[in-house]
C-alpha atoms as a PDB file:
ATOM      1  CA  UNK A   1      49.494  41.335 -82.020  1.00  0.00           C
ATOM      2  CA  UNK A   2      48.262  38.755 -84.015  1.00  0.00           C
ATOM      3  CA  UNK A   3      49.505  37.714 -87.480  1.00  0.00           C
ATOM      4  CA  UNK A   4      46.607  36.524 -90.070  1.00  0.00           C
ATOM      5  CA  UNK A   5      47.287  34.997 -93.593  1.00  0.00           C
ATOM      6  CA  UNK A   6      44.898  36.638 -96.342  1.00  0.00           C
ATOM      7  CA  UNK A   7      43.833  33.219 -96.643  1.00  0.00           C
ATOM      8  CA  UNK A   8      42.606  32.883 -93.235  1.00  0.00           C
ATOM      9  CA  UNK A   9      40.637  36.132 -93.611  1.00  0.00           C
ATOM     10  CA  UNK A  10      39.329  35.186 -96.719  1.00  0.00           C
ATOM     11  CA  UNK A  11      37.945  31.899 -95.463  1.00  0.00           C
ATOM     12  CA  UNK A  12      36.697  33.588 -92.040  1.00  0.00           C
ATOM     13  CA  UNK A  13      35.141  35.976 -94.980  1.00  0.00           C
ATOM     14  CA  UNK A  14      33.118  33.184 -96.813  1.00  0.00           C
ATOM     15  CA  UNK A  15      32.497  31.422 -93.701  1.00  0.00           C
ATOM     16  CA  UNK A  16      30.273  34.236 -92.314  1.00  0.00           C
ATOM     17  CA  UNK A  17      28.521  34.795 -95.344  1.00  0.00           C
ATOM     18  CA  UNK A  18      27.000  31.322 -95.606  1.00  0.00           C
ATOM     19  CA  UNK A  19      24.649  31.504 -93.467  1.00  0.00           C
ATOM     20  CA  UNK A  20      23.825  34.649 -94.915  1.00  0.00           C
ATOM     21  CA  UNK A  21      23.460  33.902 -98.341  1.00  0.00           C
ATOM     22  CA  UNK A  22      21.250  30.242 -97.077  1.00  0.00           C
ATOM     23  CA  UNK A  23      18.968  32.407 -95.765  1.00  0.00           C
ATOM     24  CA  UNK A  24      18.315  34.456 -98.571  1.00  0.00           C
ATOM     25  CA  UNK A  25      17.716  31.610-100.430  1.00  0.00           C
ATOM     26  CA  UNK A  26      14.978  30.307 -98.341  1.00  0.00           C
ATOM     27  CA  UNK A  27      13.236  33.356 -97.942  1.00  0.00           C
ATOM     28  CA  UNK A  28      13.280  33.700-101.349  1.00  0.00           C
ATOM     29  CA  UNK A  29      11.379  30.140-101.983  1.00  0.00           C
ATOM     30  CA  UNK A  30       7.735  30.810-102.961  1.00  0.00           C
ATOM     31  CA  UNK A  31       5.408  30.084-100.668  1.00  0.00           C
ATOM     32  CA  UNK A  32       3.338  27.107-100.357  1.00  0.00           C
ATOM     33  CA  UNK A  33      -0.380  28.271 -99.312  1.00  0.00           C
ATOM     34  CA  UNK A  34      -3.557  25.716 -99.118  1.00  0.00           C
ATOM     35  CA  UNK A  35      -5.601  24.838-102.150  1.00  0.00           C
ATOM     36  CA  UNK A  36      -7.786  27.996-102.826  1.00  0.00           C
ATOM     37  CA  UNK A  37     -11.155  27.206-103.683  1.00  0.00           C
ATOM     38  CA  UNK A  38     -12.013  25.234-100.711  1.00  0.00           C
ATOM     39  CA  UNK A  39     -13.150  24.788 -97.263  1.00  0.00           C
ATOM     40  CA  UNK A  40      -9.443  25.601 -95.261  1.00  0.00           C
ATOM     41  CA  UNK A  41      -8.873  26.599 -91.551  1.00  0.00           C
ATOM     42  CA  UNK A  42      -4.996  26.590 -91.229  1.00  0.00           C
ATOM     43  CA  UNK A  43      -3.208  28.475 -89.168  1.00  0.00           C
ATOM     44  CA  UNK A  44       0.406  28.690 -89.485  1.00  0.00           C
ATOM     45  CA  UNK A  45       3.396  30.270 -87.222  1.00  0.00           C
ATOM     46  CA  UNK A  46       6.318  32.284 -89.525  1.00  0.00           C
ATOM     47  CA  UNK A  47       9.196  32.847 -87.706  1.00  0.00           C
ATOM     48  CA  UNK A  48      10.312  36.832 -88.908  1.00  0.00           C
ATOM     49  CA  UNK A  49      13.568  38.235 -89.471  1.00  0.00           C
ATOM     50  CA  UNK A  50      15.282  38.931 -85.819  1.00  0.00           C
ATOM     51  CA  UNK A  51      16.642  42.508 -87.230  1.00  0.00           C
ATOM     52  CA  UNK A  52      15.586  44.927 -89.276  1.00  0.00           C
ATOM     53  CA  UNK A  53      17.224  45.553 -92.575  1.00  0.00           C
ATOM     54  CA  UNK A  54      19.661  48.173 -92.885  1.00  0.00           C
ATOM     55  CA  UNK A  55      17.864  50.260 -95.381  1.00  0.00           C
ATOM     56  CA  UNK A  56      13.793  49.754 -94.989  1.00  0.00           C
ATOM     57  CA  UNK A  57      10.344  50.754 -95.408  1.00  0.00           C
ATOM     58  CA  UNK A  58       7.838  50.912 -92.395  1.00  0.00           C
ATOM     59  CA  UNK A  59       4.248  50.773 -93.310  1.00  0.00           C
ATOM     60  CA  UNK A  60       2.354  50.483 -89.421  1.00  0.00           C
ATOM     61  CA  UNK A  61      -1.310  48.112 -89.877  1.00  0.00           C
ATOM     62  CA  UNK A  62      -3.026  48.526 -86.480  1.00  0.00           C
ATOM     63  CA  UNK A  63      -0.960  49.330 -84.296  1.00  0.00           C
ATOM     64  CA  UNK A  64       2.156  46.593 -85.539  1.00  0.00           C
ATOM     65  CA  UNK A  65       5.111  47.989 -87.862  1.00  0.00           C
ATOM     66  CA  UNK A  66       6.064  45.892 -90.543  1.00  0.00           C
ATOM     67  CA  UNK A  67       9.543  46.707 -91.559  1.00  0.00           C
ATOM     68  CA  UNK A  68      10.560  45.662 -95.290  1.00  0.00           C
ATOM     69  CA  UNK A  69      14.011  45.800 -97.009  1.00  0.00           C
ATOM     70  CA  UNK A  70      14.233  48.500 -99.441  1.00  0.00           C
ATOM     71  CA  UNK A  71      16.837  47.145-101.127  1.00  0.00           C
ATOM     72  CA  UNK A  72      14.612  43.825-101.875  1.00  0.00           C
ATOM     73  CA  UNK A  73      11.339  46.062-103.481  1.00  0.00           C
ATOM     74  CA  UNK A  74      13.982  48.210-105.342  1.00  0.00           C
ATOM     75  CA  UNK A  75      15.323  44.873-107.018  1.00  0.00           C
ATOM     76  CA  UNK A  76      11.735  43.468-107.721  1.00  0.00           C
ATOM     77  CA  UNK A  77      10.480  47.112-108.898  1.00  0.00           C
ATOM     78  CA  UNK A  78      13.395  46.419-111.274  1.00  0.00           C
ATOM     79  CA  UNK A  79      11.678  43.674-113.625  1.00  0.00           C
ATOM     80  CA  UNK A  80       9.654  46.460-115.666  1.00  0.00           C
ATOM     81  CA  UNK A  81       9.533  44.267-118.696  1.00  0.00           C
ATOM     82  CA  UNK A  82       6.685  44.887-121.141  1.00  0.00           C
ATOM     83  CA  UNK A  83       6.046  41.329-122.442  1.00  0.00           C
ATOM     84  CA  UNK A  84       6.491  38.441-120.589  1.00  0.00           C
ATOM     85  CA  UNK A  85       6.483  34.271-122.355  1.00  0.00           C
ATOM     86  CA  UNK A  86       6.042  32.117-119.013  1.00  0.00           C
ATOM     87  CA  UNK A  87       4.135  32.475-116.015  1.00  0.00           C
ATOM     88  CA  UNK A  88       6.928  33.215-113.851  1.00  0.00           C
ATOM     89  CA  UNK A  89       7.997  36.127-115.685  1.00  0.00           C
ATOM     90  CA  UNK A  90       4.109  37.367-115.238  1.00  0.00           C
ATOM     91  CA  UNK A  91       4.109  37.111-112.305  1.00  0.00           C
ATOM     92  CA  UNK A  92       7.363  38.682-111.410  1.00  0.00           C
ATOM     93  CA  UNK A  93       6.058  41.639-113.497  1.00  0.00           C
ATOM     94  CA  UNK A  94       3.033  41.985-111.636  1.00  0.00           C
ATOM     95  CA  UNK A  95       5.501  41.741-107.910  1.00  0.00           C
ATOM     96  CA  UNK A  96       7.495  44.306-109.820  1.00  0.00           C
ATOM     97  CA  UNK A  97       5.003  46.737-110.457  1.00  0.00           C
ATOM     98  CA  UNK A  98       3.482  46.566-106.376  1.00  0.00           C
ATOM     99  CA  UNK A  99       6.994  46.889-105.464  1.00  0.00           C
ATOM    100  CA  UNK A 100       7.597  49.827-107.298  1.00  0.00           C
ATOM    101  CA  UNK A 101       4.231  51.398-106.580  1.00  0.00           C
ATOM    102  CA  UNK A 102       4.849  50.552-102.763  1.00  0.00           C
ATOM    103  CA  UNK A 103       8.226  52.510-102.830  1.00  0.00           C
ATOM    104  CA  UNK A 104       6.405  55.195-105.093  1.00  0.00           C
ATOM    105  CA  UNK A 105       4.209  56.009-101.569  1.00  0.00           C
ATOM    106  CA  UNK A 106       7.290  56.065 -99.404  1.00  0.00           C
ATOM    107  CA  UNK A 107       7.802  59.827 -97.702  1.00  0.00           C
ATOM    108  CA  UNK A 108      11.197  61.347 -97.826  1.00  0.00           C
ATOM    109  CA  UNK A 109      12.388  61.528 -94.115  1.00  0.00           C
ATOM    110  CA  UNK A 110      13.295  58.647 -91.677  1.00  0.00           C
ATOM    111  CA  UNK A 111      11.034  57.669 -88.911  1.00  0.00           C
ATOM    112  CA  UNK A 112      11.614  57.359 -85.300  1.00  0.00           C
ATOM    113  CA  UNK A 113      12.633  53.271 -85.899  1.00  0.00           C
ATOM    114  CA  UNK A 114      15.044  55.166 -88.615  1.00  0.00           C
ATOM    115  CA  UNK A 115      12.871  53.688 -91.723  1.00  0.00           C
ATOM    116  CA  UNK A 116      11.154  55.631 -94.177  1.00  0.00           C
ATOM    117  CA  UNK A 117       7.512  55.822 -93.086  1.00  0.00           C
ATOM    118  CA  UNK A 118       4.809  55.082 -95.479  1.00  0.00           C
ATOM    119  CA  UNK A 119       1.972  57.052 -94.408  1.00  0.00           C
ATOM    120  CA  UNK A 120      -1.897  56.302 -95.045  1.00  0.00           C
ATOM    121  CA  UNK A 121      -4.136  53.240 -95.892  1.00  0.00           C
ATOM    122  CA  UNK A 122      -2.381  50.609 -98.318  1.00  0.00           C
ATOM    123  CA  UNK A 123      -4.426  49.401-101.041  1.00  0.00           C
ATOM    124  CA  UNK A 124      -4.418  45.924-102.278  1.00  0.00           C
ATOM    125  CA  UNK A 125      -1.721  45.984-104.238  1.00  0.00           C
ATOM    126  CA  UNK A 126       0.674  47.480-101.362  1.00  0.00           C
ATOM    127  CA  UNK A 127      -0.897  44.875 -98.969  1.00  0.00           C
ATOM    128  CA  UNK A 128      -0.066  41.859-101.092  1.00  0.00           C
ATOM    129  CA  UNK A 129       3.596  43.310-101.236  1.00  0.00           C
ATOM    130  CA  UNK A 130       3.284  43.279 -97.390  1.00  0.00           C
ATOM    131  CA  UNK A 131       1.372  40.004 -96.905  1.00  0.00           C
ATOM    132  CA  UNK A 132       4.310  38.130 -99.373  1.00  0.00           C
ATOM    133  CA  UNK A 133       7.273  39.324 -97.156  1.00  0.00           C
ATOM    134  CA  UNK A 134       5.155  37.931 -93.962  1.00  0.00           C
ATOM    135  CA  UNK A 135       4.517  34.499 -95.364  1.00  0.00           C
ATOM    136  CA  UNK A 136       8.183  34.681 -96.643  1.00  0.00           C
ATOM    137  CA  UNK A 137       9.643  35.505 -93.357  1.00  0.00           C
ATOM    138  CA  UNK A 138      11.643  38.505 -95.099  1.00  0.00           C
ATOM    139  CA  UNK A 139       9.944  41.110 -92.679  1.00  0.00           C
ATOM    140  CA  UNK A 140      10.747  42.096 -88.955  1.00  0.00           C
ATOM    141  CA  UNK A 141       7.437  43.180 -87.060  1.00  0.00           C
ATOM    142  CA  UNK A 142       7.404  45.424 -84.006  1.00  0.00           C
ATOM    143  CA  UNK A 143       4.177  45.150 -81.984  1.00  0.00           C
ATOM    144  CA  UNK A 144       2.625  47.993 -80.151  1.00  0.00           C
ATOM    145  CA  UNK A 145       5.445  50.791 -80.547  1.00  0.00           C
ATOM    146  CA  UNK A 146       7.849  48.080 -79.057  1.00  0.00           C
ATOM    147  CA  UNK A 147      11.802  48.106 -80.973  1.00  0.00           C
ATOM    148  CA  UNK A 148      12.038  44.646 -80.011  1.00  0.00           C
ATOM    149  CA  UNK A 149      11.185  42.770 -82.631  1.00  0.00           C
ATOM    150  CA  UNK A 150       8.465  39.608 -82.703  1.00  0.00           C
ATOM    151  CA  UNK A 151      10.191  36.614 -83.699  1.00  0.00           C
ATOM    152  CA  UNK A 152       7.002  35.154 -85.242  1.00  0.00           C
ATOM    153  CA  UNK A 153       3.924  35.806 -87.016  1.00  0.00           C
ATOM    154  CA  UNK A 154       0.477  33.333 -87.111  1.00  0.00           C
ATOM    155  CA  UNK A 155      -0.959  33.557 -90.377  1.00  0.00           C
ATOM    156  CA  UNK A 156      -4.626  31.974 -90.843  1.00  0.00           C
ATOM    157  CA  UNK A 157      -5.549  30.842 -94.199  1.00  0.00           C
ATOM    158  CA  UNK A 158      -9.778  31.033 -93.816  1.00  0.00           C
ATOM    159  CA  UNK A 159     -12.167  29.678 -96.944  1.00  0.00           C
ATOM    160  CA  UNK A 160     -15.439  28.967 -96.546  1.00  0.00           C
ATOM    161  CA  UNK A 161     -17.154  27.170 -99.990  1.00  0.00           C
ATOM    162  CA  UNK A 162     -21.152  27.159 -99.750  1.00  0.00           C
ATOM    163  CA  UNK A 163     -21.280  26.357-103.427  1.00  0.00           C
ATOM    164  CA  UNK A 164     -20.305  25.772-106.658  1.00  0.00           C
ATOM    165  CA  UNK A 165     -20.189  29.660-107.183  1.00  0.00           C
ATOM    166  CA  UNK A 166     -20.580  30.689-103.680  1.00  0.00           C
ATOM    167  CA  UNK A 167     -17.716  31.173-101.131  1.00  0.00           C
ATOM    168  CA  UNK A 168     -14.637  33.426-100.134  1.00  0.00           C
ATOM    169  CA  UNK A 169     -11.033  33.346 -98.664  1.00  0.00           C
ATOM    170  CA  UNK A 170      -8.647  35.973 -96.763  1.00  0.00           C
ATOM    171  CA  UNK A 171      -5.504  35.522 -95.443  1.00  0.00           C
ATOM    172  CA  UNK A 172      -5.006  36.932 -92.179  1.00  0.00           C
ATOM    173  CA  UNK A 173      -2.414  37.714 -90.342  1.00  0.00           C
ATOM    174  CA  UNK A 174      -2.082  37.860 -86.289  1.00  0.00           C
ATOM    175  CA  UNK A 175       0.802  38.912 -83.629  1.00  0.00           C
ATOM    176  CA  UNK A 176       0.821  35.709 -81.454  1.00  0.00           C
ATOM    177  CA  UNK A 177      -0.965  36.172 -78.330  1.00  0.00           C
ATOM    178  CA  UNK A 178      -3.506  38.504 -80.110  1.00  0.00           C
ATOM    179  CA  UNK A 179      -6.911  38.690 -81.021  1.00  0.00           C
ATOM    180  CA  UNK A 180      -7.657  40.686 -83.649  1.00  0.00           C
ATOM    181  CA  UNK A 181      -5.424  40.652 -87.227  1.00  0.00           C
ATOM    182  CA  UNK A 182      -3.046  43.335 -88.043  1.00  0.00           C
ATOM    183  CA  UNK A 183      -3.868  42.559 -91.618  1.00  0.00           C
ATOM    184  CA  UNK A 184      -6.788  40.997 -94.244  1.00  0.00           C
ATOM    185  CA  UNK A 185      -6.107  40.189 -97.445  1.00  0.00           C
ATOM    186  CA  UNK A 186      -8.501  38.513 -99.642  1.00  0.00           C
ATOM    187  CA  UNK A 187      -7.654  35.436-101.228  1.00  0.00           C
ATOM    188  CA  UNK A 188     -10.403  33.768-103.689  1.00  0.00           C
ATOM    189  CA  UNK A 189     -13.753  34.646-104.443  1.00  0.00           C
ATOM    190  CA  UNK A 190     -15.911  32.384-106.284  1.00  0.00           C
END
């Protein structure tokens, strides 16, 4: 039998929650997306989280399952604030509010990946939710019924400007190897 020191376990303890807690962090950095507004073709590859969360939400967009942590929206629906002074605490209303309204549409059982489905078409609002944890990296995706998960996504940032008040840009996102997008957002309008 072996003999271990509280110490020891303590510092095994904080040891394997570094990595953890780094990557949190990152995926918590905002993401950095081309100037809107313009003439962009970009594509770029976002590597996924390699397992699903332990609590989640699974919302399926043609034919790929996007699995989000539960825990994460819960926190975000959290920020209910009714005034706001900066910009950041605007927009972390207005993330609050699809993350609560995304939860809102959840069903009550577990699906067969043991997530809570969401069932039906996602309107804007629930898609931005979806299209932020992609360009985050905070979701795992499943392609075609698969439980493996991808590791990556390609996400293509399209605007096309005719004008001074002409043009339009969606964001869409791709399993690698694929033709068509599993989801289109739209960006900018002008």
């Amino acid at each position: 039998m072996y003999k271990t020191s509280s110490k020891s376990l303590c510092r095994r303890t904080l040891f394997a929650m570094v990595p953890m807690l780094a990557s949190t962090l990152l995926l918590a950095a905002p993401v950095d997306r081309p100037a809107s507004g313009t003439d962009v073709d970009e594509t770029r590859t976002v590597t996924q989280r390699p397992q699903p969360p332990l609590d989640c939400l699974s919302i399926t967009l043609s034919g790929v399952t996007v699995l989000l942590d539960r825990q994460e929206l819960a926190r975000k629906a959290a920020v209910q604030s009714s005034s706001w002074t900066t910009e950041a605490e605007r927009l972390a209303l207005i993330e609050g509010k699809r993350a609560s309204a995304l939860l809102s549409a959840a069903a009550t059982g577990k699906g067969e990946n043991g997530c809570t489905q969401i069932h039906g078409a996602l309107d804007g609002e629930a898609q931005a939710v979806v299209l932020a944890a992609l360009e985050s990296g905070a979701s795992t995706v499943l392609a075609d019924d698969s439980r493996h998960p991808i590791a990556a996504v390609a996400i293509r940032y399209l605007g096309i400007r005719c004008g001074p008040l002409c043009g339009r840009g969606h964001i869409m996102v791709y399993v690698p190897g694929q033709s068509r997008p599993f989801l289109v957002q739209d960006w900018w309008v002008s």
